[in-house]
C-alpha atoms as a PDB file:
ATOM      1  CA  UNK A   1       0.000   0.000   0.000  1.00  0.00           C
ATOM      2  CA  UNK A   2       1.552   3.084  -0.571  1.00  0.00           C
ATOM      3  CA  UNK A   3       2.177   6.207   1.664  1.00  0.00           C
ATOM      4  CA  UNK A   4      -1.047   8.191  -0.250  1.00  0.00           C
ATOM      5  CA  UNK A   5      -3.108   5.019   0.747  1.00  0.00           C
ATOM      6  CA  UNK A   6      -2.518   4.742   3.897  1.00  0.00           C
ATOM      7  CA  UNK A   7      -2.685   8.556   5.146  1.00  0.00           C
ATOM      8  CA  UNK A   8      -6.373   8.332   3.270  1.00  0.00           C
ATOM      9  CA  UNK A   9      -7.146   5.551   5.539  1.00  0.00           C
ATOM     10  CA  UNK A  10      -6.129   7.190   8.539  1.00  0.00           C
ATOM     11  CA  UNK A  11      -7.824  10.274   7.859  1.00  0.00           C
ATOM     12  CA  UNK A  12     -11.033   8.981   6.830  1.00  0.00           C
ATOM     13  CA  UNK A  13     -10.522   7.031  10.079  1.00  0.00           C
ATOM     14  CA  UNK A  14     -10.701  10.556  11.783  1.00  0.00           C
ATOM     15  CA  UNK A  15     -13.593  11.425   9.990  1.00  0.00           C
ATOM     16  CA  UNK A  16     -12.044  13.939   7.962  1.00  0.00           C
ATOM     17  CA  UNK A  17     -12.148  13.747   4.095  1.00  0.00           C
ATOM     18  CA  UNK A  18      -9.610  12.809   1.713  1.00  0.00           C
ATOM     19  CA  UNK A  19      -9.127  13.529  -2.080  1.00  0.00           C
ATOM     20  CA  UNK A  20      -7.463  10.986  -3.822  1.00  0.00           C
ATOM     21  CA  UNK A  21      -4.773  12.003  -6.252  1.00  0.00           C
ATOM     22  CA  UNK A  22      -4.870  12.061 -10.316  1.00  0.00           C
ATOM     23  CA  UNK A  23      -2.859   8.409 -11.795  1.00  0.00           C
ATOM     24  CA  UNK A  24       0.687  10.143 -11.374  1.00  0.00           C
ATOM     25  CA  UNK A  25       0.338  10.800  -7.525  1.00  0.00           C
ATOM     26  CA  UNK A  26       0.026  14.444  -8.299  1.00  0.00           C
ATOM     27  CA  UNK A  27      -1.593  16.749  -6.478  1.00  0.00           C
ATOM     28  CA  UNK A  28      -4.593  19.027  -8.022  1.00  0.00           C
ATOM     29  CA  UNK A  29      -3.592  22.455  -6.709  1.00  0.00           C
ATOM     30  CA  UNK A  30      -5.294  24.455  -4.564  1.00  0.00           C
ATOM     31  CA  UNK A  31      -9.100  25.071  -5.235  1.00  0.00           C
ATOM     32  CA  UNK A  32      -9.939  28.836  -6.076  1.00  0.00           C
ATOM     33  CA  UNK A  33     -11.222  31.548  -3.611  1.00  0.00           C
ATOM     34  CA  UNK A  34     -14.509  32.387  -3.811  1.00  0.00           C
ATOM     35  CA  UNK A  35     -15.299  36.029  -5.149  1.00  0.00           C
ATOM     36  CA  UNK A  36     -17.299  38.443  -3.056  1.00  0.00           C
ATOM     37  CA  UNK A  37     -19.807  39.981  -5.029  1.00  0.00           C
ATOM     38  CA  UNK A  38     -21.243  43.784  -4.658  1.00  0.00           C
ATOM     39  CA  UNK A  39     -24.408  43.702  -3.079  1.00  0.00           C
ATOM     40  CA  UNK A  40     -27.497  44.387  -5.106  1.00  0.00           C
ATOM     41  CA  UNK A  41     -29.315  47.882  -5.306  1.00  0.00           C
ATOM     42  CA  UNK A  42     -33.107  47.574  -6.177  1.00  0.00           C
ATOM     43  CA  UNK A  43     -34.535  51.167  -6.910  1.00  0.00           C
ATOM     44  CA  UNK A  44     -38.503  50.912  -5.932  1.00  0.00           C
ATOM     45  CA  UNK A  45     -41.306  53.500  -5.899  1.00  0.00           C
ATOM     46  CA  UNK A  46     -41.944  55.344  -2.695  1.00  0.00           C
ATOM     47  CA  UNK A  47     -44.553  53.924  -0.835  1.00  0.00           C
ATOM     48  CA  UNK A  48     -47.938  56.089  -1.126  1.00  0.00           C
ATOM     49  CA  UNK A  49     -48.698  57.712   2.013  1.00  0.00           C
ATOM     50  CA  UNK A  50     -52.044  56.410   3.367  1.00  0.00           C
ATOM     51  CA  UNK A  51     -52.063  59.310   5.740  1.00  0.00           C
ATOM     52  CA  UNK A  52     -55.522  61.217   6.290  1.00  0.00           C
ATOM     53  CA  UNK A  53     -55.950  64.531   4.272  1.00  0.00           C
ATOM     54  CA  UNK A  54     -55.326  67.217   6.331  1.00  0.00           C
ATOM     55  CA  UNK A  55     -58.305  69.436   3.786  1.00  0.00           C
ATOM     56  CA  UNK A  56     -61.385  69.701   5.658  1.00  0.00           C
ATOM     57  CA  UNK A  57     -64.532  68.685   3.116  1.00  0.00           C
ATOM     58  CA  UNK A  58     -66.710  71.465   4.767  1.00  0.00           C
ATOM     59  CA  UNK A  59     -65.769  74.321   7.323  1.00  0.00           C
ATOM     60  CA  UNK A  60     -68.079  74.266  10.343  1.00  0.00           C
ATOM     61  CA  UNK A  61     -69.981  77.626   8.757  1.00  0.00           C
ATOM     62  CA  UNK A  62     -71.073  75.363   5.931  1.00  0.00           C
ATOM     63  CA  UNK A  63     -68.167  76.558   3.412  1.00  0.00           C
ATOM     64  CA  UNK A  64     -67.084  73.709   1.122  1.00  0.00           C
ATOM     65  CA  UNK A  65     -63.546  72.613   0.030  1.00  0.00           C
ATOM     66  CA  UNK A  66     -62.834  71.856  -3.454  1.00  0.00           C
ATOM     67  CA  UNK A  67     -61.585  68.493  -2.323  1.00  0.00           C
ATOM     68  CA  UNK A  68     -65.559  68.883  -0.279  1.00  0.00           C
ATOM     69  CA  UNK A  69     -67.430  69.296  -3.126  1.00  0.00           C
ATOM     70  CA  UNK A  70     -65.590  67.072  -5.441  1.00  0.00           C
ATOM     71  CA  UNK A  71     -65.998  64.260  -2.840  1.00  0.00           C
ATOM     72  CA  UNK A  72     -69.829  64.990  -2.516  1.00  0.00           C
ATOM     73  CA  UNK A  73     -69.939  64.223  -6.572  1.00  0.00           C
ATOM     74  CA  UNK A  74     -68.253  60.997  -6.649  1.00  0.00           C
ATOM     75  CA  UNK A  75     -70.626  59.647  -3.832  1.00  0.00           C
ATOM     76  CA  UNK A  76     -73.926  61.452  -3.910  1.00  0.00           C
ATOM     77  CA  UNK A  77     -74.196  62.411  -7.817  1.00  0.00           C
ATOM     78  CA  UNK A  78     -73.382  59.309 -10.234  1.00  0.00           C
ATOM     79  CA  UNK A  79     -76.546  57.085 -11.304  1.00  0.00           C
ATOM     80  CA  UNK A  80     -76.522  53.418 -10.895  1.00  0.00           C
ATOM     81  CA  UNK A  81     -78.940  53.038 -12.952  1.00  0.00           C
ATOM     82  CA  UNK A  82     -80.841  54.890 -16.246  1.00  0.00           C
ATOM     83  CA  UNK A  83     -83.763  56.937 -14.937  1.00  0.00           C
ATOM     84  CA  UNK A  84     -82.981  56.686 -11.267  1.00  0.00           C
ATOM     85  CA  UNK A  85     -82.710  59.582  -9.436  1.00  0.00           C
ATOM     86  CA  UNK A  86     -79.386  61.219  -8.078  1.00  0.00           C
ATOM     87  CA  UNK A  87     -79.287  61.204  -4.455  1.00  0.00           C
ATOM     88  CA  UNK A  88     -80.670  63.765  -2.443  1.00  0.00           C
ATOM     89  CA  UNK A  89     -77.791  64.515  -0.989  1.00  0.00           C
ATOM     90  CA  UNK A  90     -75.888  65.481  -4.476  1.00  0.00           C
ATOM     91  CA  UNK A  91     -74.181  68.802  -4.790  1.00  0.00           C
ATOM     92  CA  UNK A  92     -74.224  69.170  -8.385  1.00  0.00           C
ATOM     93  CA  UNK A  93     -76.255  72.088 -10.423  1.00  0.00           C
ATOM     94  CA  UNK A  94     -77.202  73.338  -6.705  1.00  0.00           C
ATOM     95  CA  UNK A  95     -75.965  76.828  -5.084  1.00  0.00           C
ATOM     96  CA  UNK A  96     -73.039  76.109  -2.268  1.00  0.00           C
ATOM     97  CA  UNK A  97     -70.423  78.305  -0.525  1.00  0.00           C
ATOM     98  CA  UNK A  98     -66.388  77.949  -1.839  1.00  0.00           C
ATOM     99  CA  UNK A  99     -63.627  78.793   0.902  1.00  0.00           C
ATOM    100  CA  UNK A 100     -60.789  78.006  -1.389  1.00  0.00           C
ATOM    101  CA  UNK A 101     -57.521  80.075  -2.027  1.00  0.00           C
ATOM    102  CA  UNK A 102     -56.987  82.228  -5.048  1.00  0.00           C
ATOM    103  CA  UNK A 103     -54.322  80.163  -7.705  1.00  0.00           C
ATOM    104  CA  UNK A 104     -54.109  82.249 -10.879  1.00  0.00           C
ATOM    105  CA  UNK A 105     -56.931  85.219 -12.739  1.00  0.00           C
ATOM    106  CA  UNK A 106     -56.769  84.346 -16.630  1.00  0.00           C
ATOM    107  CA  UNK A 107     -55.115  86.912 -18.827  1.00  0.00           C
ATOM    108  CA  UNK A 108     -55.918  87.529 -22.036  1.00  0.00           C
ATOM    109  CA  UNK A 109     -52.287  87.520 -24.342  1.00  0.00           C
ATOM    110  CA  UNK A 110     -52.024  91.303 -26.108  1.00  0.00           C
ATOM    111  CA  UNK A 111     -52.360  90.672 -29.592  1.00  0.00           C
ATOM    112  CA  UNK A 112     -49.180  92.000 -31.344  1.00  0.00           C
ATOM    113  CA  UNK A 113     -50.415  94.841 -33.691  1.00  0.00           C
ATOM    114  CA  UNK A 114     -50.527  93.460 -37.447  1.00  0.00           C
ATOM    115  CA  UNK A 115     -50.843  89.811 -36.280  1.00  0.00           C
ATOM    116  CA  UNK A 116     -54.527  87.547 -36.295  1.00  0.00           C
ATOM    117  CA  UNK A 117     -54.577  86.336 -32.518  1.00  0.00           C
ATOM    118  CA  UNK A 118     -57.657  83.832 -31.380  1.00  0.00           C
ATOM    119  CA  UNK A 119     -60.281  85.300 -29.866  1.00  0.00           C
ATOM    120  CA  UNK A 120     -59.347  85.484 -25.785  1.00  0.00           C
ATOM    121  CA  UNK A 121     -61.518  82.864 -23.267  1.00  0.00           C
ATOM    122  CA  UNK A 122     -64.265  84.206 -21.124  1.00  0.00           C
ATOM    123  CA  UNK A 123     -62.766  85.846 -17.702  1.00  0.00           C
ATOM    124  CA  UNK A 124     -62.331  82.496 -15.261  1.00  0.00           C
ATOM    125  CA  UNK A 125     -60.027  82.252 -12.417  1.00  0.00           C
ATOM    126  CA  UNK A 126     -58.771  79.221 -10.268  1.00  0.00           C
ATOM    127  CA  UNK A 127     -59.249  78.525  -6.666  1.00  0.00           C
ATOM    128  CA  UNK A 128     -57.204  75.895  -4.521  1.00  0.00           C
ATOM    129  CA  UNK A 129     -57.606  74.078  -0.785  1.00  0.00           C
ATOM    130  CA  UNK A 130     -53.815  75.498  -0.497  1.00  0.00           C
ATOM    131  CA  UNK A 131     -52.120  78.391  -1.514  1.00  0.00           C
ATOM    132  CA  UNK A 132     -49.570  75.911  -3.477  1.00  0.00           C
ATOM    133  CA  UNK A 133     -52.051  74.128  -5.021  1.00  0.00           C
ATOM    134  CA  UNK A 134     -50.533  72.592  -8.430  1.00  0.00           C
ATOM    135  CA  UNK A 135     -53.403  73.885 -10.970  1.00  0.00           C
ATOM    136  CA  UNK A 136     -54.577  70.430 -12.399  1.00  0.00           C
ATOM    137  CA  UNK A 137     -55.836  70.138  -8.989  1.00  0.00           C
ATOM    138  CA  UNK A 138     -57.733  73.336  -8.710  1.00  0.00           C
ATOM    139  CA  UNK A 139     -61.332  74.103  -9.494  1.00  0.00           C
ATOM    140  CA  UNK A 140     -62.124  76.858 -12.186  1.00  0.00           C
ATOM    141  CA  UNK A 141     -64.523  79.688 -11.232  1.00  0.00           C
ATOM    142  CA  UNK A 142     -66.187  80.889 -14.426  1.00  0.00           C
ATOM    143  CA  UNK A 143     -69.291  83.326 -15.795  1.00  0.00           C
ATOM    144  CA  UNK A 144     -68.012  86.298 -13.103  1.00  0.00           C
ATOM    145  CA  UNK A 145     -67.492  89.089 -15.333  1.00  0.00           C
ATOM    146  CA  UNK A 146     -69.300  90.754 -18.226  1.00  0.00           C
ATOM    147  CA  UNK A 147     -68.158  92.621 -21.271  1.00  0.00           C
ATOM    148  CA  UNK A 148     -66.281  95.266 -19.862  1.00  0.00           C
ATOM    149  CA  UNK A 149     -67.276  95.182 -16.441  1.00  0.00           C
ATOM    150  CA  UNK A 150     -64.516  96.212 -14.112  1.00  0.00           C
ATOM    151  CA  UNK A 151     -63.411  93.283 -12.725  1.00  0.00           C
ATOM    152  CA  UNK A 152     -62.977  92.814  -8.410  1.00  0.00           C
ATOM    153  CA  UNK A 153     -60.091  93.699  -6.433  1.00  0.00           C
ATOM    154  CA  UNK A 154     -58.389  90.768  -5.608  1.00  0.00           C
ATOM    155  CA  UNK A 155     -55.257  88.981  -4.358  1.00  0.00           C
ATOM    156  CA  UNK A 156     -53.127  85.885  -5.247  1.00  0.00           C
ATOM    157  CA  UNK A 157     -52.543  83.696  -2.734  1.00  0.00           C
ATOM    158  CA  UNK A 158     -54.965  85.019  -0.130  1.00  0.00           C
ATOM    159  CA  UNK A 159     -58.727  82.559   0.716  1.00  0.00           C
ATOM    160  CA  UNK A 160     -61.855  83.713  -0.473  1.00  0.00           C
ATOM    161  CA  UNK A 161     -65.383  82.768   0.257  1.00  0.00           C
ATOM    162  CA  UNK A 162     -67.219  82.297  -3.084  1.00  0.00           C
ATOM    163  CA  UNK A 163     -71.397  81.628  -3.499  1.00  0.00           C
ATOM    164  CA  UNK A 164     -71.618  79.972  -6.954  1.00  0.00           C
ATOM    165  CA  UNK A 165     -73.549  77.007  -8.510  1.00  0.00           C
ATOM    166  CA  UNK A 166     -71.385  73.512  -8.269  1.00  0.00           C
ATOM    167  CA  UNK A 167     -71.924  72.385 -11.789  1.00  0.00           C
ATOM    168  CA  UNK A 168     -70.210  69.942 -14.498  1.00  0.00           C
ATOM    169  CA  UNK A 169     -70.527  72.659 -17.428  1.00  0.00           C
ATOM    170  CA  UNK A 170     -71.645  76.612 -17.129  1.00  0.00           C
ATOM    171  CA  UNK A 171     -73.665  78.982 -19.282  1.00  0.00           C
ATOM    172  CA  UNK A 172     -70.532  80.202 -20.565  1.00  0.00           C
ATOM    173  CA  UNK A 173     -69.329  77.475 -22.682  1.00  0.00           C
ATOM    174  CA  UNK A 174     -67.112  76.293 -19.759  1.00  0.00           C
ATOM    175  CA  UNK A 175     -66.698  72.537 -18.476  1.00  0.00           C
ATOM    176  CA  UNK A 176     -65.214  69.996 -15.830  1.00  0.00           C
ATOM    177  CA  UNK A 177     -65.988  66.441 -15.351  1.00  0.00           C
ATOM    178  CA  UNK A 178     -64.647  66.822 -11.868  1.00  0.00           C
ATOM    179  CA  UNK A 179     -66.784  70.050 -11.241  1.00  0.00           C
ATOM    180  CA  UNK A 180     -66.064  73.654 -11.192  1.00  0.00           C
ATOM    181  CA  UNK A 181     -68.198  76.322  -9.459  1.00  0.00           C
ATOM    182  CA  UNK A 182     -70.452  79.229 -11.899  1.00  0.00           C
ATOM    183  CA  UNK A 183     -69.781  82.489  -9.764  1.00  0.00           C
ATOM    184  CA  UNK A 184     -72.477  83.792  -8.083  1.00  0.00           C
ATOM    185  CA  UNK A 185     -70.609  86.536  -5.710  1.00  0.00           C
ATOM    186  CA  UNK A 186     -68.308  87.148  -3.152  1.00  0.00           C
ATOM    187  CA  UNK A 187     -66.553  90.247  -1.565  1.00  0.00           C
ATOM    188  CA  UNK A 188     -63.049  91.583  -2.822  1.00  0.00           C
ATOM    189  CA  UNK A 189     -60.225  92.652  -0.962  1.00  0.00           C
ATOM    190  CA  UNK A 190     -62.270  95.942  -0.193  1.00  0.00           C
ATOM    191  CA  UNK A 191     -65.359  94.480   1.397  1.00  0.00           C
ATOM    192  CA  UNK A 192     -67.225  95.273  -1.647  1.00  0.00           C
ATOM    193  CA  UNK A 193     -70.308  92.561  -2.854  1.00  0.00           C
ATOM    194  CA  UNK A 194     -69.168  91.577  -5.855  1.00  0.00           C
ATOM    195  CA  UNK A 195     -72.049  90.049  -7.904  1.00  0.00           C
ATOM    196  CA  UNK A 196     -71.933  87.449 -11.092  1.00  0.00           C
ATOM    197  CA  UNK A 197     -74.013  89.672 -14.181  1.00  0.00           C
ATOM    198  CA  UNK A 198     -76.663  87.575 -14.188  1.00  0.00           C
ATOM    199  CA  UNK A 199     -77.661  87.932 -10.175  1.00  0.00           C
ATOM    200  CA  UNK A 200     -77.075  91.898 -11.044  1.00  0.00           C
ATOM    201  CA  UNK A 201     -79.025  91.957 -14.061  1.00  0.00           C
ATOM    202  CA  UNK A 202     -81.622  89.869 -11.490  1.00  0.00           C
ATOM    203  CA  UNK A 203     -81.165  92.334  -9.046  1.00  0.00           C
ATOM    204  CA  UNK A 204     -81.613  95.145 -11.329  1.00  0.00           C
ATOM    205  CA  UNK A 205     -84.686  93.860 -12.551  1.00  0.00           C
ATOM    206  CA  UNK A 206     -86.179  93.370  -9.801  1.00  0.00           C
ATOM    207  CA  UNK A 207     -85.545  96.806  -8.191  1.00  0.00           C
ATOM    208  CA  UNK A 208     -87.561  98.176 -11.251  1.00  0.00           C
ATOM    209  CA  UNK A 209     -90.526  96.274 -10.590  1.00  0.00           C
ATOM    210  CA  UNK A 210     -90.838  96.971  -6.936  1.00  0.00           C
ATOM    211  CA  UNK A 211     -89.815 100.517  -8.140  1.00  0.00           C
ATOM    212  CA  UNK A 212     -92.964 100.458 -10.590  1.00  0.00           C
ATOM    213  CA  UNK A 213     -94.927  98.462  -8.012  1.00  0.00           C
ATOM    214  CA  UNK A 214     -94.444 101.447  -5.592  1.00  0.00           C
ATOM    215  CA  UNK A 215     -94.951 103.877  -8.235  1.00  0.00           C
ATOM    216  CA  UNK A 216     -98.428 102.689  -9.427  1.00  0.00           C
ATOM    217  CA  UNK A 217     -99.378 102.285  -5.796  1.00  0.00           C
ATOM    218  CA  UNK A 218     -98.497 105.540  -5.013  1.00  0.00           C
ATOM    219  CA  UNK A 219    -100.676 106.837  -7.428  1.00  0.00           C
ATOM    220  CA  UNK A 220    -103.409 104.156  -6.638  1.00  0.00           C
ATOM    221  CA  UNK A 221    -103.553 106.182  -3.084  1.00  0.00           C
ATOM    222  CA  UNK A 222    -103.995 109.624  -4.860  1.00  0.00           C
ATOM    223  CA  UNK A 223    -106.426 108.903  -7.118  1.00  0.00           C
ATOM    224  CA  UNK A 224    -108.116 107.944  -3.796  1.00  0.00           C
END
């Protein structure tokens, strides 16, 4: 038996393992070390934050929120079913109150002289439930000013209380699937009633007949 032979039978006496050589008697070599490799980075999306919102959907005055009234749609105002009636409690096409922060007042772009511009969008201005509200997220106020009507005093960045129909489209050619508000009135920076033209024209109207109601009365009692 040779020497190779007989330390393999000693050590697998031991319990330790033994390799036996290639037909020469040579040994293999060494085995290789084993190479440590970086460790793995996996880029993944930021959870979503299932955090309440911190936006009120009504003040305890009765003001609505944008985030409010857009809320009260998705629950109250869809229709299960052909010919069944929205719910009762549905916001849409009714009057409600907007406490909402002033975004942005649409401009109309000056027309270069000798150039064919498009004809400029009805006044409209956006509202947010913050002051940084990102505009895709804000609710458009439209019909508030007539054809050169001098238009209220008012203030980016600063909340406003707004009376106004919640509606999906206005009288003015304006429309949101997620709702927007037709003005009704509201007070500028000054304290000043500021009213939509049709309540004024309303108004106005109806001042002449109680004016002509008091007038024909009045002369009802001298004739007497």
């Amino acid at each position: 038996m040779t020497r190779i032979a007989l330390l393999c039978a000693a050590f697998s006496l031991l319990g330790a393992g033994c390799q036996s050589g290639n037909a020469s008697g040579a040994s293999m070599g060494p085995e290789p070390e084993a190479t440590t490799l970086p460790p793995i980075k996996v880029d993944l999306p930021t959870a979503p934050s299932f955090a309440a919102s911190d936006i009120p959907e009504k003040y305890p005055d009765g003001a609505f929120t944008i985030t409010g009234l857009r809320r009260n749609k998705r629950k109250f105002c869809a229709q299960v079913a052909p010919n069944q009636p929205v719910d009762a409690q549905c916001l849409l096409n009714k009057e409600a109150k907007l406490r909402a922060f002033l975004l942005e007042v649409y401009q109309c772009p000056v027309c270069p002289k000798g150039q064919t511009c498009k004809l400029c969008d009805q006044p409209h201005f956006y509202m947010g439930d913050k002051a940084d509200t990102k505009k895709e997220k804000a609710m458009m106020v439209a019909d508030y000013l007539a054809p050169k009507q001098k238009p209220p005093i008012l203030t980016v960045g600063k909340q406003y209380d707004i009376d106004g129909t919640f509606a999906i489209n206005t009288p003015g050619g304006f429309g949101d699937s997620e709702g927007l508000l037709s003005f009704g009135k509201m007070k500028d920076d000054k304290g000043v009633e500021f009213l939509s033209p049709t309540i004024a024209l309303q108004q106005k109207a109806e001042a002449g007949e109680a004016y002509e109601a008091a007038l024909a009365a009045k002369k009802g009692g001298k004739k007497k």
